[in-house]
Protein backbone atom coordinates (compact mmCIF):
# COMPACT_ATOMS: atom_id res chain seq x y z
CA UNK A 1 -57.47 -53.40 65.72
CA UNK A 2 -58.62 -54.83 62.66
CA UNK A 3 -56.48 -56.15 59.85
CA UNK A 4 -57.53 -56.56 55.98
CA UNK A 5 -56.18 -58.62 53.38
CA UNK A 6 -57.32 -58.21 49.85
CA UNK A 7 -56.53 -60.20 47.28
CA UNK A 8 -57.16 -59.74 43.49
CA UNK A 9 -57.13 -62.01 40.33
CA UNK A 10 -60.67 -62.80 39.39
CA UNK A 11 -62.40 -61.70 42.12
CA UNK A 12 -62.07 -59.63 45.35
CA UNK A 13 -61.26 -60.87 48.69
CA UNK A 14 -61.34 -59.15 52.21
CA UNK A 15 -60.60 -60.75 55.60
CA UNK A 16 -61.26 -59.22 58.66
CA UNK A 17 -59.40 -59.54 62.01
CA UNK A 18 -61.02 -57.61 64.89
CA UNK A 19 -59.05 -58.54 68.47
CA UNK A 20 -60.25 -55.95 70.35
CA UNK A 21 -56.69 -54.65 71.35
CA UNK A 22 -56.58 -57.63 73.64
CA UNK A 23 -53.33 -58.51 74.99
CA UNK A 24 -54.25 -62.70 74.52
CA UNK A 25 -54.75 -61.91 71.09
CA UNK A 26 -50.63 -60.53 70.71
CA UNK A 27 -48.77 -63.65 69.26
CA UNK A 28 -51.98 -64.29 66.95
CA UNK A 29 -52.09 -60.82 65.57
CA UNK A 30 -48.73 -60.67 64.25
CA UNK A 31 -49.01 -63.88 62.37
CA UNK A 32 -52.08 -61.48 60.41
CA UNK A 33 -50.00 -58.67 59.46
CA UNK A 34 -47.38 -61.25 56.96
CA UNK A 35 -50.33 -61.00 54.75
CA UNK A 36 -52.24 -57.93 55.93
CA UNK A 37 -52.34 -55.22 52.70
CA UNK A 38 -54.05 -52.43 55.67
CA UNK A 39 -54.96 -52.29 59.09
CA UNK A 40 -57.30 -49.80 61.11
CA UNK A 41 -56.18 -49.22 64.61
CA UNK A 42 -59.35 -48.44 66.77
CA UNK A 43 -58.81 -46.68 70.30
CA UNK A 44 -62.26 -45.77 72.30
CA UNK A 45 -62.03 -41.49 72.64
CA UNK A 46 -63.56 -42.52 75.96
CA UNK A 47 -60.82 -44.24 77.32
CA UNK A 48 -57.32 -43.03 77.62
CA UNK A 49 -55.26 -46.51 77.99
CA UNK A 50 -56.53 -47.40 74.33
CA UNK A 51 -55.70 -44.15 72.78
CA UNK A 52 -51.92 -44.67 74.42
CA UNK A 53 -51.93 -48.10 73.23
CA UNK A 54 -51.90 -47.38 69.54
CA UNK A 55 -48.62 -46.41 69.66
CA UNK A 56 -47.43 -49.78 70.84
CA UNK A 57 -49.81 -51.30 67.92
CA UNK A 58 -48.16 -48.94 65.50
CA UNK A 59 -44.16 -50.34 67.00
CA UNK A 60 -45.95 -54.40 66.58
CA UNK A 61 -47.08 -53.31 63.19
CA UNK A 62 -44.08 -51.97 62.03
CA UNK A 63 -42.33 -54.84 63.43
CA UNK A 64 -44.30 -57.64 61.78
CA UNK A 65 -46.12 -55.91 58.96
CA UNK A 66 -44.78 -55.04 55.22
CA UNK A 67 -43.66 -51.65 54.85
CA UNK A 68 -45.65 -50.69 52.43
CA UNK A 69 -49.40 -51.66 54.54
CA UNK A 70 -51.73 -48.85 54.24
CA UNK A 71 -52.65 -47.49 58.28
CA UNK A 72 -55.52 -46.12 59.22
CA UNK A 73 -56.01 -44.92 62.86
CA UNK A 74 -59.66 -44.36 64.26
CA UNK A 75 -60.90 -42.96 67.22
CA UNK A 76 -64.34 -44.76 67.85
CA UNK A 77 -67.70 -43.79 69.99
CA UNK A 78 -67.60 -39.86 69.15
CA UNK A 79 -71.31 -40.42 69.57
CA UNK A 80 -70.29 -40.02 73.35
CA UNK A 81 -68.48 -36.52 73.26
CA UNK A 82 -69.77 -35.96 76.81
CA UNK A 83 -67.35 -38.63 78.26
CA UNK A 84 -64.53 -37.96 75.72
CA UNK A 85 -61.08 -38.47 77.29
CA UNK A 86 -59.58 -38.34 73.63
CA UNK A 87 -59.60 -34.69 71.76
CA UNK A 88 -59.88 -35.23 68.37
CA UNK A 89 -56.51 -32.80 67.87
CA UNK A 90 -54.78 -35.87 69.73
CA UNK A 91 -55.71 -38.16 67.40
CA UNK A 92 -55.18 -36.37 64.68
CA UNK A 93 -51.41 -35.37 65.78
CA UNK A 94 -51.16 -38.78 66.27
CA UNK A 95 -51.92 -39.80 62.70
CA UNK A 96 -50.04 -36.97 61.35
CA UNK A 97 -46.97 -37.72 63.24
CA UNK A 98 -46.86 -41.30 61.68
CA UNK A 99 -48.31 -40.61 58.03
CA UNK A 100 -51.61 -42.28 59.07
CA UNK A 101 -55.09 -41.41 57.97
CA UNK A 102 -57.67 -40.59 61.26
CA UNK A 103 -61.18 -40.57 61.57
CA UNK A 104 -63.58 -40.62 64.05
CA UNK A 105 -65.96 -42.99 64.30
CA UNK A 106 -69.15 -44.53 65.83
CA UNK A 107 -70.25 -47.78 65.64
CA UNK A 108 -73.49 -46.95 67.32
CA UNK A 109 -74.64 -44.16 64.98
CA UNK A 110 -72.51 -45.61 62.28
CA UNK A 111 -70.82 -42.62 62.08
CA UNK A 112 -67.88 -42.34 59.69
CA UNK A 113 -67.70 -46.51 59.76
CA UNK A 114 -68.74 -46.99 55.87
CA UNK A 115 -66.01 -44.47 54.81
CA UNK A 116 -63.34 -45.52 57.00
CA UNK A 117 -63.44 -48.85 55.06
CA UNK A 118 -63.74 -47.15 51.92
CA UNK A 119 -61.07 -44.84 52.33
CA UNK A 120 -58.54 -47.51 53.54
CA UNK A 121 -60.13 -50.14 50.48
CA UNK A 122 -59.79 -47.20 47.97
CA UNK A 123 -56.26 -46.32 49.09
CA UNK A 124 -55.53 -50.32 49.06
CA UNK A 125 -57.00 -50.80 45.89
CA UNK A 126 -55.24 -47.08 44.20
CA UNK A 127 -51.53 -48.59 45.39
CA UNK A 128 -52.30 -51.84 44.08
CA UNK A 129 -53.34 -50.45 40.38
CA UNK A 130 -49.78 -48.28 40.48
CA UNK A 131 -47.76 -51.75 41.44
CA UNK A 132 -49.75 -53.21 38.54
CA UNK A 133 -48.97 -50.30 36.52
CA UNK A 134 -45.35 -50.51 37.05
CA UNK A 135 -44.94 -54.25 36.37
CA UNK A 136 -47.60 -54.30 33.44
CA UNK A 137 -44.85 -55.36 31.49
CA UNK A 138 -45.67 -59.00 32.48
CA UNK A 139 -49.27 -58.13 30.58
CA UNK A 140 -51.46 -59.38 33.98
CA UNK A 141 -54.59 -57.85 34.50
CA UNK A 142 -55.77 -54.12 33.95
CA UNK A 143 -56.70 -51.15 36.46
CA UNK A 144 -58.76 -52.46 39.50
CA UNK A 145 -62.41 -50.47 40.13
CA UNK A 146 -64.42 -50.14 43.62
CA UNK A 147 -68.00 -49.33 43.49
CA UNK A 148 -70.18 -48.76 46.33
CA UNK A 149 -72.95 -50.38 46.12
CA UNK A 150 -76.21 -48.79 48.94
CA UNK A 151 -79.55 -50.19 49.88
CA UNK A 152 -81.71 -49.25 52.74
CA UNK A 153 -80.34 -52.40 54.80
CA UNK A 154 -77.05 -53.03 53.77
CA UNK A 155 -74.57 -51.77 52.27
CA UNK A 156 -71.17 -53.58 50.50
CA UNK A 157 -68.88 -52.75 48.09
CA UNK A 158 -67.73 -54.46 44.84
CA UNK A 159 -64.51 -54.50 43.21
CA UNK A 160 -63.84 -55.26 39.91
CA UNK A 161 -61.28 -55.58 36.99
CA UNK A 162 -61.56 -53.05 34.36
């Protein structure tokens, strides 16, 4: 599971949480969603017991998380279709069934990985702009922008105020 937290005045914050779905990691994790503005839940398609465990991340998440966090579930290493345990329908019914975004992923091939954290930053980053919208009565700030930013080596994205 990983958790993000943006933040936006001046500039543009992320923090990133990953605990590996590790049971030890339980009483830490849900002192990270209070602040959390989205969260991707990774299961391994290889491996069963993490694709049933979402749901109990999903229960902890809507426990200790603000309503409004943007979700994103992800089923990672489809690089390794051969020892799939996952189908892909499963996790998408499973995202569908609790208004989540899916995607598959691979770390390895780096599959899908660059627009699973655009999608959820966009998404973050479009309800933000309609909260700021809505209270731009109190005249702070304008519109917020991502750009993606490639090289050959690495690749980041920007955010800024327009």
């Amino acid at each position: 599971m990983l958790v993000i937290t943006f933040k936006t005045t001046l500039s543009f914050v992320s923090n990133f949480r990953d605990t590996a779905g590790q049971e030890r990691f339980r009483t830490i994790t849900t002192a990270y969603y209070r602040g959390a503005m989205g969260i991707m839940l990774v299961y391994d398609i290889t491996n069963e017991k993490s694709f049933d465990n979402i749901k109990n991340w999903i229960r902890n998440i809507e426990e200790h998380a603000s309503s409004d966090v943007e979700r994103m579930i992800l089923g990672n290493k489809c690089d390794m279709n051969d020892k799939r345990q996952v189908s892909k329908e499963r996790g998408e019914k499973l995202a569908i069934d609790y208004g989540i975004k899916f995607l598959e992923t691979s770390a390895k091939s780096s599959t899908n990985v660059e627009e699973a954290f655009f999608t959820l930053a966009r998404d973050i980053m479009t309800k933000l702009n309609r909260k700021m919208n809505d209270s731009n009565s109190s005249g702070s700030g304008g519109p917020v922008k991502i750009t993606e930013n490639r090289s050959k080596k690495t690749s980041f994205f920007r955010c800024s105020l327009l």
